[in-house]
N, C-alpha and C. Protein backbone atom coordinates (compact mmCIF):
# COMPACT_ATOMS: atom_id res chain seq x y z
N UNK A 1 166.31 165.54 138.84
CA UNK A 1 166.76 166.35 139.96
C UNK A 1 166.72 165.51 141.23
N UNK A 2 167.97 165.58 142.01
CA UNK A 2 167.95 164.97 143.14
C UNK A 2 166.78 165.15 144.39
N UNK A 3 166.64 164.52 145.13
CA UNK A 3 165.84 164.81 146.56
C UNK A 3 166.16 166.80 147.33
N UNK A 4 167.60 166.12 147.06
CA UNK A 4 168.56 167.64 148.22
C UNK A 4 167.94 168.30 147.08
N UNK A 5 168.24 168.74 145.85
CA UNK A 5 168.04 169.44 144.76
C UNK A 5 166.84 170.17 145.28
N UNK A 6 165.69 169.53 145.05
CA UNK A 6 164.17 169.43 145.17
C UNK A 6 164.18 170.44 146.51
N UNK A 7 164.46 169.68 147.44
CA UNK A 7 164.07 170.59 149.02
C UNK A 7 164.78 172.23 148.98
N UNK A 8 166.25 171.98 148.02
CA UNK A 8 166.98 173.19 147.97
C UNK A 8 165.88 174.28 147.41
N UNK A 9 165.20 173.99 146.05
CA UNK A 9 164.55 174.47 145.45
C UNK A 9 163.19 175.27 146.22
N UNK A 10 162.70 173.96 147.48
CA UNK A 10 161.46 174.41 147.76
C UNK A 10 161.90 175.46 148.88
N UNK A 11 163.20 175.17 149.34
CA UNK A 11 163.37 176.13 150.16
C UNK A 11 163.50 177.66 150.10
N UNK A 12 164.23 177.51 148.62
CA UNK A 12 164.39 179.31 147.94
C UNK A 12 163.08 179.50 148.12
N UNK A 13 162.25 178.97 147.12
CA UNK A 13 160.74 179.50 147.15
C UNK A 13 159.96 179.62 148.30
N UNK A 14 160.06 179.28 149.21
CA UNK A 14 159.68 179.63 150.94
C UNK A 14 160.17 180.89 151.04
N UNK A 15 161.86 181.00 151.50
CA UNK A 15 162.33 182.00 151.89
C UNK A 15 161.71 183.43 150.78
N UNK A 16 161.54 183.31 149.41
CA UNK A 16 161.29 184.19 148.69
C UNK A 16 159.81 184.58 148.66
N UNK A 17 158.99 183.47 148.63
CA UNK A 17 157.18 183.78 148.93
C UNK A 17 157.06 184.67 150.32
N UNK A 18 158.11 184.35 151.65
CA UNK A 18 157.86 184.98 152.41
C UNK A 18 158.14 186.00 152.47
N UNK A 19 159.57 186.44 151.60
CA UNK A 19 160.02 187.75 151.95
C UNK A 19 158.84 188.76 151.56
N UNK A 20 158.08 188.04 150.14
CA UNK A 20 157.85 189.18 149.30
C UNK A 20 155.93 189.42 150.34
N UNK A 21 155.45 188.65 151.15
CA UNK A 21 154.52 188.30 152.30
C UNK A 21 155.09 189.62 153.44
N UNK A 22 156.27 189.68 153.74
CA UNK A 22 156.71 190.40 154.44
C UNK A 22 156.75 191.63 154.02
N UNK A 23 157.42 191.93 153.09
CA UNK A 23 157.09 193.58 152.42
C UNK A 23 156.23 193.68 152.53
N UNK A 24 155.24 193.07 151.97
CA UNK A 24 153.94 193.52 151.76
C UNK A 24 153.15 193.89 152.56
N UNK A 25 153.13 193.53 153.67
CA UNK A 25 152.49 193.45 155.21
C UNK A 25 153.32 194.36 155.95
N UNK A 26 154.90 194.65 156.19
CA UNK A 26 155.32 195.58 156.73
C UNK A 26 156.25 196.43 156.45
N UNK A 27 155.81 196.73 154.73
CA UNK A 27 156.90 197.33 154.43
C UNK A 27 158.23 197.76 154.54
N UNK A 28 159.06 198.86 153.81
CA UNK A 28 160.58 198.67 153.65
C UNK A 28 160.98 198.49 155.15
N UNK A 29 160.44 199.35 156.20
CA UNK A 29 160.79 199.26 157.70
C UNK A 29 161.33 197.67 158.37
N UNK A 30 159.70 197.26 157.94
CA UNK A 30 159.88 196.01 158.29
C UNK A 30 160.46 194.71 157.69
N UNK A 31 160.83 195.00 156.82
CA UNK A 31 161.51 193.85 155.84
C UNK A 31 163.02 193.60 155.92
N UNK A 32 162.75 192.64 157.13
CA UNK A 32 164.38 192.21 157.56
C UNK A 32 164.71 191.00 157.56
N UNK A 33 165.83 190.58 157.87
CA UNK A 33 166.32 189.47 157.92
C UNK A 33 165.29 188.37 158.93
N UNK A 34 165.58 189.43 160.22
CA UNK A 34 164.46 188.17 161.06
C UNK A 34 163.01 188.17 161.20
N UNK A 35 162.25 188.96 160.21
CA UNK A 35 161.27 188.64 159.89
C UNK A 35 160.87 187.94 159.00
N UNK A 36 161.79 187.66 157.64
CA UNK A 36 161.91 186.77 156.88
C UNK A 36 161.84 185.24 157.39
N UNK A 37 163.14 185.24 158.27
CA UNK A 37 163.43 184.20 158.63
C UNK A 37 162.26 183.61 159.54
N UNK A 38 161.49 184.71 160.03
CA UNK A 38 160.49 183.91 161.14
C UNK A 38 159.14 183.57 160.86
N UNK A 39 158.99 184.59 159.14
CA UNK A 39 157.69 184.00 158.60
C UNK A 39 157.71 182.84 157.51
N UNK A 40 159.36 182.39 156.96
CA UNK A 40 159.14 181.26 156.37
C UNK A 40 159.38 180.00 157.13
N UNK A 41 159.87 180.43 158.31
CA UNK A 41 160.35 179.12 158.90
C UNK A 41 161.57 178.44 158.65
N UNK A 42 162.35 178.78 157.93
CA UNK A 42 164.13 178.53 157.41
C UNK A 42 164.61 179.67 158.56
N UNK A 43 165.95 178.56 158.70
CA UNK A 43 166.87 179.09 159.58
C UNK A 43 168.16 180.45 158.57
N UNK A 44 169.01 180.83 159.30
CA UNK A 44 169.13 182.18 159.48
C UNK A 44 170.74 181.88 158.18
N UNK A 45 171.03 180.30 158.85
CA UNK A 45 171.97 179.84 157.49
C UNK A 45 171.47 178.90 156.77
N UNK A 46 170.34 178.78 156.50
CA UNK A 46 169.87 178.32 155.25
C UNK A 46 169.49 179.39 154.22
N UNK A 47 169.34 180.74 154.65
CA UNK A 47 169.09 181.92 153.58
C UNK A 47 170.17 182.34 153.12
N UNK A 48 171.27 182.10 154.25
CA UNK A 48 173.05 182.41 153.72
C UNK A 48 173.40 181.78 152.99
N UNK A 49 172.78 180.22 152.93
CA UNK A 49 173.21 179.71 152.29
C UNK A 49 173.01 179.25 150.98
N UNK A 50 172.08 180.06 151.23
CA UNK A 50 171.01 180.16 149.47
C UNK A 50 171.11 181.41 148.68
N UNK A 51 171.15 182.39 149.62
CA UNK A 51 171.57 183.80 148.99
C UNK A 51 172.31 184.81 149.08
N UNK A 52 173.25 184.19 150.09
CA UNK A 52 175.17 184.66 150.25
C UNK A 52 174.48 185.87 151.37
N UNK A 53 173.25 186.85 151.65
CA UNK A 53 172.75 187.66 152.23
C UNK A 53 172.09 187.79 152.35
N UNK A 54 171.02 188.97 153.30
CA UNK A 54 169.60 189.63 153.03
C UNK A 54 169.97 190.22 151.65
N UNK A 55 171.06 191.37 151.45
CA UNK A 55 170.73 191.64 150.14
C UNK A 55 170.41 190.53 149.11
N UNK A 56 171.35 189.77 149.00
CA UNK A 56 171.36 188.75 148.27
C UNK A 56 169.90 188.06 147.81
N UNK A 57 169.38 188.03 149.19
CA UNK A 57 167.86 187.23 148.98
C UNK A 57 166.67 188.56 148.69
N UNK A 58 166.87 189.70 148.80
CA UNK A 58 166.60 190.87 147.74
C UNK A 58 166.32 191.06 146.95
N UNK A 59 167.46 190.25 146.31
CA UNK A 59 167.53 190.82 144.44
C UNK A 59 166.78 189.87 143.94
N UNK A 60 167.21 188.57 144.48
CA UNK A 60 166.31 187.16 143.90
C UNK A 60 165.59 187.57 144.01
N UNK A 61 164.55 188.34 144.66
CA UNK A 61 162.98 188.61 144.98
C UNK A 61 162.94 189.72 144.04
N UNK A 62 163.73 190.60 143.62
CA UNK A 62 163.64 191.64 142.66
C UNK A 62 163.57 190.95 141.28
N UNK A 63 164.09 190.41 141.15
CA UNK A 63 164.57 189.67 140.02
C UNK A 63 163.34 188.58 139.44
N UNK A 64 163.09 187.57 140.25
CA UNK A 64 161.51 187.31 140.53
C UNK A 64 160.58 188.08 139.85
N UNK A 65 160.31 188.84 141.02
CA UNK A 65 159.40 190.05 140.59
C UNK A 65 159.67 191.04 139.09
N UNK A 66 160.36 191.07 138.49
CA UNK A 66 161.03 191.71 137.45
C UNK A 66 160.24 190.77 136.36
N UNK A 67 160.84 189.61 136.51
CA UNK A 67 160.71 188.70 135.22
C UNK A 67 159.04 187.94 134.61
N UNK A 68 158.69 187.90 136.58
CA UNK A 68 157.00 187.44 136.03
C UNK A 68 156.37 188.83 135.42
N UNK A 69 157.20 190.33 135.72
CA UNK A 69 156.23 191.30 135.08
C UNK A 69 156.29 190.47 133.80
N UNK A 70 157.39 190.57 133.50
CA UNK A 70 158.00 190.92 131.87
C UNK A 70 157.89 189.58 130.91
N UNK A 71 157.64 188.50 131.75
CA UNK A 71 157.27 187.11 131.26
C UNK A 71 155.54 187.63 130.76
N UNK A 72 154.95 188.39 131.49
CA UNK A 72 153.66 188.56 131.07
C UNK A 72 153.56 189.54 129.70
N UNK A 73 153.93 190.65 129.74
CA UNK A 73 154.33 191.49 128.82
C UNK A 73 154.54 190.86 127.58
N UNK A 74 155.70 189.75 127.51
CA UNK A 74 155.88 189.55 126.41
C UNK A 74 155.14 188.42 125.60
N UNK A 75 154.31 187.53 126.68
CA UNK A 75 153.00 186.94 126.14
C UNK A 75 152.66 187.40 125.58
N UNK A 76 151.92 188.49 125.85
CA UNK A 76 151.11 189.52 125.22
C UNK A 76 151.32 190.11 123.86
N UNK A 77 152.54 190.66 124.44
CA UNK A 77 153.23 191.04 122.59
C UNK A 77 153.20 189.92 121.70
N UNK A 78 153.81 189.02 121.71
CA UNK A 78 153.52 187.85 120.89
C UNK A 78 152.29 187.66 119.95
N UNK A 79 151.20 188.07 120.72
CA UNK A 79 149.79 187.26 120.22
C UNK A 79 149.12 188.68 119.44
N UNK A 80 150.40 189.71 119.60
CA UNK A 80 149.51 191.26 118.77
C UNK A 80 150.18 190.83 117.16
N UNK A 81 149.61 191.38 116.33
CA UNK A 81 149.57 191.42 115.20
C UNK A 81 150.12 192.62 114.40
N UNK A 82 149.74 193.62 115.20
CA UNK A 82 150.30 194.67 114.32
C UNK A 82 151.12 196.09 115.88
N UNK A 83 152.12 196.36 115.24
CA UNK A 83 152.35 197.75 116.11
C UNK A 83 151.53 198.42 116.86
N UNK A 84 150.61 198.74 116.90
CA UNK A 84 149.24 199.46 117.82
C UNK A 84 149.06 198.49 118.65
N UNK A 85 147.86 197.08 118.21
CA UNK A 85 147.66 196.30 119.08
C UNK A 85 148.99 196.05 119.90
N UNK A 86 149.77 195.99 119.46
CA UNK A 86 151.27 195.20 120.44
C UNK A 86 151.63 196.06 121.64
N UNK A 87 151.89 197.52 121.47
CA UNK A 87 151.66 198.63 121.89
C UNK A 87 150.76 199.30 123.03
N UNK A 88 149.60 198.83 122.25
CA UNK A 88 148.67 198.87 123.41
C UNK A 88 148.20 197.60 124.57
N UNK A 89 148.88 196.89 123.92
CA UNK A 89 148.76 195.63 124.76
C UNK A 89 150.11 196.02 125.97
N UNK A 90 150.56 195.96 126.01
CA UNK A 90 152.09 196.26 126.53
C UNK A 90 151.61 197.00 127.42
N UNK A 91 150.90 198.70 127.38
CA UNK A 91 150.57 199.27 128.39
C UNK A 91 149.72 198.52 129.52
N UNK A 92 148.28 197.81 128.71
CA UNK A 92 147.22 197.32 129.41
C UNK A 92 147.84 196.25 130.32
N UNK A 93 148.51 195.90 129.25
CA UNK A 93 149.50 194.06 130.56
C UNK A 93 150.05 195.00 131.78
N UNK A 94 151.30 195.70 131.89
CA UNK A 94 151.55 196.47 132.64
C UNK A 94 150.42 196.94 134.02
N UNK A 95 149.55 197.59 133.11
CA UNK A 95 148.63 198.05 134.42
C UNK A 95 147.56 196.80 134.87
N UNK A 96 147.65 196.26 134.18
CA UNK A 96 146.36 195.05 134.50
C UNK A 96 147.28 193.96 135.77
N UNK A 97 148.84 193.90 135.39
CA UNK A 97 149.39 193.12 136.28
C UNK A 97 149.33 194.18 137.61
N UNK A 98 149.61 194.89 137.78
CA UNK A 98 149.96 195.98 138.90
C UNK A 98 148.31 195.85 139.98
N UNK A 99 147.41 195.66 139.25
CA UNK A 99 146.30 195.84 139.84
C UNK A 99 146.03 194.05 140.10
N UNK A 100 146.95 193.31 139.52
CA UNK A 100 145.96 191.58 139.96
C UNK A 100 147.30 191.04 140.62
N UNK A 101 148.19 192.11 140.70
CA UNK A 101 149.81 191.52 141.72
C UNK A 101 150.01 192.29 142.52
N UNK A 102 149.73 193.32 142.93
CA UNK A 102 149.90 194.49 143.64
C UNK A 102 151.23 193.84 144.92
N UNK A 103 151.51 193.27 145.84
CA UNK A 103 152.17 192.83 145.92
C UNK A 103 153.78 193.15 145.34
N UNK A 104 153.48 192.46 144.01
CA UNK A 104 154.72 191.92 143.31
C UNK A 104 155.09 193.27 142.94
N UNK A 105 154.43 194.23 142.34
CA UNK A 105 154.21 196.07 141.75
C UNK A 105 154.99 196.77 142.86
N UNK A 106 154.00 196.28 144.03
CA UNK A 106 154.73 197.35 145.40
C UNK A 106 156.04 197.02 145.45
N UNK A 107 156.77 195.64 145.85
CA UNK A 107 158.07 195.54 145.65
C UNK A 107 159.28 195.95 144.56
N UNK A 108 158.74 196.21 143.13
CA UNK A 108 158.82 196.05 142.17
C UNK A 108 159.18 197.60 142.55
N UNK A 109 158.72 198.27 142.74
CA UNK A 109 158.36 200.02 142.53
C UNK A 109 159.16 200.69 144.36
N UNK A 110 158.77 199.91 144.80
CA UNK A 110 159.40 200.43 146.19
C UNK A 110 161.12 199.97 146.27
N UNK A 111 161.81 199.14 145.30
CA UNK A 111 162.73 198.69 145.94
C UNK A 111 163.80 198.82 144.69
N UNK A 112 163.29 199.49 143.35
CA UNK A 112 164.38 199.93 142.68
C UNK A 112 165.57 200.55 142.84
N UNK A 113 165.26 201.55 143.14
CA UNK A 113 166.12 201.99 144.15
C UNK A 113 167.24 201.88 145.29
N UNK A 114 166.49 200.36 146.17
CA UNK A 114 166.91 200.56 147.26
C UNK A 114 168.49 200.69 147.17
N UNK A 115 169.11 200.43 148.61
CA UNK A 115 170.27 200.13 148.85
C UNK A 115 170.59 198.62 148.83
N UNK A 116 169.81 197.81 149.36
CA UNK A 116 169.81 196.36 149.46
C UNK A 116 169.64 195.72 148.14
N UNK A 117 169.44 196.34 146.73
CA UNK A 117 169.48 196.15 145.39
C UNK A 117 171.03 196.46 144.86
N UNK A 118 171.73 197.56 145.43
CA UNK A 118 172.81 197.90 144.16
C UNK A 118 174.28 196.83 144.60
N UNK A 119 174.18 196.02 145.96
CA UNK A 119 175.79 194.70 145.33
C UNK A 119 174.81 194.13 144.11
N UNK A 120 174.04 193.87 143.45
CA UNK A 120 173.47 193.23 142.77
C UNK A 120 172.85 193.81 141.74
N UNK A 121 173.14 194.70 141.02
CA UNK A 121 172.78 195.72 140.39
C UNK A 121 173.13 195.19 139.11
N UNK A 122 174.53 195.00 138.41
CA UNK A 122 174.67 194.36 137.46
C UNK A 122 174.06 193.51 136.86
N UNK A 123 173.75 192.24 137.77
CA UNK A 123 172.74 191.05 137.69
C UNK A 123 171.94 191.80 137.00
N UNK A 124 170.91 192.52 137.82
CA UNK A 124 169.56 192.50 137.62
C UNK A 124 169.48 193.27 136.44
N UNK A 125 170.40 193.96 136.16
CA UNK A 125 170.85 194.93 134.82
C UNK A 125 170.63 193.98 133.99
N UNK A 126 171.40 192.99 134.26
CA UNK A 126 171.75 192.05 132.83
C UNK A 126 170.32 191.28 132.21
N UNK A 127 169.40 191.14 133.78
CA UNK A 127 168.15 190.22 133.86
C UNK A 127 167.44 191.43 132.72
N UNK A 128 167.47 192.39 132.85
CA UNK A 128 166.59 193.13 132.41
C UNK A 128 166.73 193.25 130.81
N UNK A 129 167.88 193.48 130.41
CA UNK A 129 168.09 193.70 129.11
C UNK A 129 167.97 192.89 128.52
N UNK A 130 167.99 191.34 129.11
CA UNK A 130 167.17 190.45 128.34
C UNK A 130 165.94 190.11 128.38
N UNK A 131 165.62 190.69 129.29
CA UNK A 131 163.89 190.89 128.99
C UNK A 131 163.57 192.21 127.88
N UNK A 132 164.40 192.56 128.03
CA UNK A 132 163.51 194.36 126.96
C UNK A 132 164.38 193.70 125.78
N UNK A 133 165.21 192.91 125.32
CA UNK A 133 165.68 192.51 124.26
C UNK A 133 164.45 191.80 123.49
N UNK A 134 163.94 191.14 124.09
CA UNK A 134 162.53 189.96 123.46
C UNK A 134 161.71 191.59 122.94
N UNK A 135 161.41 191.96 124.16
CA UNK A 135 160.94 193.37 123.42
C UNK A 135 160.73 194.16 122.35
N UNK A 136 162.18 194.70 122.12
CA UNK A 136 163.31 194.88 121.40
C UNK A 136 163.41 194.08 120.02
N UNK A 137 163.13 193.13 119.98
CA UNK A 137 163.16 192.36 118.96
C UNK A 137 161.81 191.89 118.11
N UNK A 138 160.39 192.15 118.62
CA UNK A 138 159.75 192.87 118.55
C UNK A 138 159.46 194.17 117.84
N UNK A 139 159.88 194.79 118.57
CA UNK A 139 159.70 196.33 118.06
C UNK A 139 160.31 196.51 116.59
N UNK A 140 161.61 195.65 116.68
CA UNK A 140 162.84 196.41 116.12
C UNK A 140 161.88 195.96 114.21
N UNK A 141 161.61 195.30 113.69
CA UNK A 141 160.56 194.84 112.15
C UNK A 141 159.70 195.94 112.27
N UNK A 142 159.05 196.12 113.19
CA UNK A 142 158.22 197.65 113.12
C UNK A 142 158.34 198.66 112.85
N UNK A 143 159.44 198.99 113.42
CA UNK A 143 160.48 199.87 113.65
C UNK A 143 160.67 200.84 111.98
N UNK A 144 161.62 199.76 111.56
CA UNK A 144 161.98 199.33 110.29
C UNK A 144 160.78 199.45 109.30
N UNK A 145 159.71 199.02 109.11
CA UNK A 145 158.57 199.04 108.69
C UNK A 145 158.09 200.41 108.15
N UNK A 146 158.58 201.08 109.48
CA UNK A 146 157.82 202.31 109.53
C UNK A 146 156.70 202.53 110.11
N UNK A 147 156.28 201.58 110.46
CA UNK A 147 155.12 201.36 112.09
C UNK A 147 154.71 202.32 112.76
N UNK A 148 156.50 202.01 113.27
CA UNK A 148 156.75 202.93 114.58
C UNK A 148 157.63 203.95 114.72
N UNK A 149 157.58 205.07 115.10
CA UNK A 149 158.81 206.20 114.50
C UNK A 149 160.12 205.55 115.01
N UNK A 150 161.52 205.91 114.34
CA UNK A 150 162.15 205.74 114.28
C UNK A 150 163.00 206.11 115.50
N UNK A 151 163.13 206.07 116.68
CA UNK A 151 163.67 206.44 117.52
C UNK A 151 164.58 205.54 118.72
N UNK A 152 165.39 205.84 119.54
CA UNK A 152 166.68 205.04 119.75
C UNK A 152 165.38 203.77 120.73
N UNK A 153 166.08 202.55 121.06
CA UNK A 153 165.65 201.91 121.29
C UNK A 153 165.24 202.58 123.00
N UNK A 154 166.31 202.58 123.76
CA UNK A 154 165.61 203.27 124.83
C UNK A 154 164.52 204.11 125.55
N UNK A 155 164.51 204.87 124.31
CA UNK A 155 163.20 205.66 124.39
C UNK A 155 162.13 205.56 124.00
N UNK A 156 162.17 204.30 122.84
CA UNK A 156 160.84 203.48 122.54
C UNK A 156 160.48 203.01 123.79
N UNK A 157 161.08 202.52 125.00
CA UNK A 157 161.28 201.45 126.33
C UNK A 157 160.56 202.61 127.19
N UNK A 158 161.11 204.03 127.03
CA UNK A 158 160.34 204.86 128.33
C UNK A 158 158.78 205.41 127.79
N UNK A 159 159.14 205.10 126.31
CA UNK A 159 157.47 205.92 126.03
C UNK A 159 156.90 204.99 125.75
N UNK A 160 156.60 203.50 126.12
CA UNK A 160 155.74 202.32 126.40
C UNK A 160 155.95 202.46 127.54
N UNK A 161 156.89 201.94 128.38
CA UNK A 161 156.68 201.50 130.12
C UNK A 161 156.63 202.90 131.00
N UNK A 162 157.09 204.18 130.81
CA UNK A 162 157.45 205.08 131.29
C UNK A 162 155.84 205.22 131.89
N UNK A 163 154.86 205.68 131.03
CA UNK A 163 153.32 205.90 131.68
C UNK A 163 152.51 204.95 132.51
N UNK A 164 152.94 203.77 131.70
CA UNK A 164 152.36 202.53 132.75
C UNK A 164 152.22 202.20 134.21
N UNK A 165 153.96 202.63 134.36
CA UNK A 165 154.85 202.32 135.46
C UNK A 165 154.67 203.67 136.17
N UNK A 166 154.53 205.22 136.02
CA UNK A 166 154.28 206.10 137.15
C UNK A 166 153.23 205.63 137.02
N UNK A 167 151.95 205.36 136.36
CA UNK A 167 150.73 205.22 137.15
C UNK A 167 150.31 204.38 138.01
N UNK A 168 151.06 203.15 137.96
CA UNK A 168 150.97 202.06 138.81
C UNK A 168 152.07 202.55 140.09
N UNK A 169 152.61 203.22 140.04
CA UNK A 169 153.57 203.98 140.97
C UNK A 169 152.46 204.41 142.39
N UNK A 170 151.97 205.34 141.46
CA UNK A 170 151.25 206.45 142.13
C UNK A 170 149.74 205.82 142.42
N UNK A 171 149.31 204.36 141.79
CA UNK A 171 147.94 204.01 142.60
C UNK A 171 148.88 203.20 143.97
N UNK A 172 150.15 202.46 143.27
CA UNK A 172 150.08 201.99 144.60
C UNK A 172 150.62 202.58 145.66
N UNK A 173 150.94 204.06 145.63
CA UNK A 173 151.79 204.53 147.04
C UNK A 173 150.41 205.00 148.17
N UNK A 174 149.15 205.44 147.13
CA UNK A 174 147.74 205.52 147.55
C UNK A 174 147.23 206.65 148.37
N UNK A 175 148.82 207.62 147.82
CA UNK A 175 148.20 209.18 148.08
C UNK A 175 148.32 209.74 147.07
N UNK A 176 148.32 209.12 146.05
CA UNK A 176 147.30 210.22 144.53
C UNK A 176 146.03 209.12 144.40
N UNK A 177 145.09 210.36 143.75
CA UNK A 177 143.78 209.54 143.83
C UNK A 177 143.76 209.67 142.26
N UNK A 178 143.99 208.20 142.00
CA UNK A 178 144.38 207.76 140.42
C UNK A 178 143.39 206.53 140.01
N UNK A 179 142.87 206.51 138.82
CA UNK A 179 141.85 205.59 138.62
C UNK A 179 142.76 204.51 137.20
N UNK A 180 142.94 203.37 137.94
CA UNK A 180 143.24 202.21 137.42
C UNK A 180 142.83 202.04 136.02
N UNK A 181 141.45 202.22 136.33
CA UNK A 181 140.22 201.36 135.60
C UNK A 181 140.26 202.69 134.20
N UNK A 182 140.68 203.91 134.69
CA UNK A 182 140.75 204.85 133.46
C UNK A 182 141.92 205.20 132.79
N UNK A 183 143.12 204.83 133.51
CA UNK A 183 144.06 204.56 132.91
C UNK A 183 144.28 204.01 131.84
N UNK A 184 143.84 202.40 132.68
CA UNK A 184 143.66 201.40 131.54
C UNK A 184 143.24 201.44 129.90
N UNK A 185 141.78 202.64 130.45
CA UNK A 185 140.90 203.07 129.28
C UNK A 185 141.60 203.88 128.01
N UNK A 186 142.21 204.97 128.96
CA UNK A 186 143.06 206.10 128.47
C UNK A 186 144.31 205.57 128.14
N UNK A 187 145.51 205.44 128.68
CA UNK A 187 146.71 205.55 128.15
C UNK A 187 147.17 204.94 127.48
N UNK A 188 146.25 203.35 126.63
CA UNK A 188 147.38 202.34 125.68
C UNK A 188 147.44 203.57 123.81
N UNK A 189 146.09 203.89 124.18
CA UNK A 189 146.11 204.93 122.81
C UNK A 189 146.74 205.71 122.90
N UNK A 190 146.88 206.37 124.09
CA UNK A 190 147.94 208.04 124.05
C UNK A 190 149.44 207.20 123.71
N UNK A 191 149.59 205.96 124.43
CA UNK A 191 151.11 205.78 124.24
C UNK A 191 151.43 205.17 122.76
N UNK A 192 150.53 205.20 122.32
CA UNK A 192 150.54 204.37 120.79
C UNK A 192 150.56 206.08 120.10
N UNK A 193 150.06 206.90 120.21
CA UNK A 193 150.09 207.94 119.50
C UNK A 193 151.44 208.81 119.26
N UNK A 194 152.27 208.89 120.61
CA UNK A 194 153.36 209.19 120.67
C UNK A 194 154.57 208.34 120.49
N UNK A 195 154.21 207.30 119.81
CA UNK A 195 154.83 206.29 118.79
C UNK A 195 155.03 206.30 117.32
N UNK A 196 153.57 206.69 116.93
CA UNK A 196 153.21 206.90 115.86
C UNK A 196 154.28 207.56 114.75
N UNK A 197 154.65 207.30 113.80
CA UNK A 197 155.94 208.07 113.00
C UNK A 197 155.14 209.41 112.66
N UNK A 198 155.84 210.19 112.44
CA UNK A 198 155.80 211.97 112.29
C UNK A 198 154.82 211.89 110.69
């Protein structure tokens, strides 16, 4: 990789460490262009010119944030052995990241939605389904097995991440009084149970 290459590189990762520094500190309100620009120290067309926009430099940060969840997740699955452990690992990764990234969770959870996400919606569509594909591929021998009940792949996807993800929702918005630490305890079994074939 060239020199320019190199600096190009360190520069995304500036502009993007800061944005996601900036949410975090002043939430959706505050998360603008020239606060970006004034806490990484890159000028106003070097972010244009790295991420065509604010939205643009958005999604990269969504996208980011998306993939180190799901890069962790699927560590995890990997090293399970059987449907349950895999299962319950999946929930615990989930909430264990939310509580040691909080950060990355809040963006993650605050900005699905946004407006500054959907020119870029496709992308991150596409980012995703190849992350729940590794998943997916995964599951799918289990599946088959008889493991795991037989049900469309999607909804295997909401009844693993679906519980994880409101609870990490709702510790981090920090007006439900929700316990992490019992979550953790509680929900990899409940979500393994409602897996369980009939």
């Amino acid at each position: 990789m060239s020199p320019r290459q190199l600096r190009g590189e360190a520069t995304v990762d500036r502009l993007l460490t800061s944005a996601l520094r900036v949410f975090a500190e002043s939430g959706q309100q505050g998360f603008t262009v020239s606060a970006v620009t004034r806490a990484s120290g890159v000028s106003l067309g070097s972010l244009y010119h790295h991420f065509g926009s604010f939205d643009g430099l958005a999604a990269a940060l969504y996208t980011r944030c998306m993939e180190q969840l799901f890069d962790e997740m699927t560590a995890v699955l990997t090293r399970a052995r059987t449907a349950r452990t895999g299962i319950r690992a999946l929930v615990q990764c989930y909430l264990r990241f939310t509580e040691e990234h909080p950060d990355v969770a809040l963006f993650l959870h605050a900005s699905a939605y946004s407006g500054y996400l959907a020119a870029h919606a496709d992308e991150i569509r596409r980012v995703k389904a190849r992350k729940l594909a590794v998943i997916a591929a995964w599951l799918g021998p289990r599946v088959e097995a008889g493991e795991i009940a037989p049900l469309p792949s999607p909804l295997i996807d909401v009844l693993i991440l679906g519980p994880p993800a409101e609870t990490a929702r709702r510790w981090l918005s920090s007006t439900y009084d929700i316990d992490l630490a019992q979550a953790y305890r509680i929900l990899p079994d409940r979500v393994w149970r409602s897996l369980q074939p009939d």
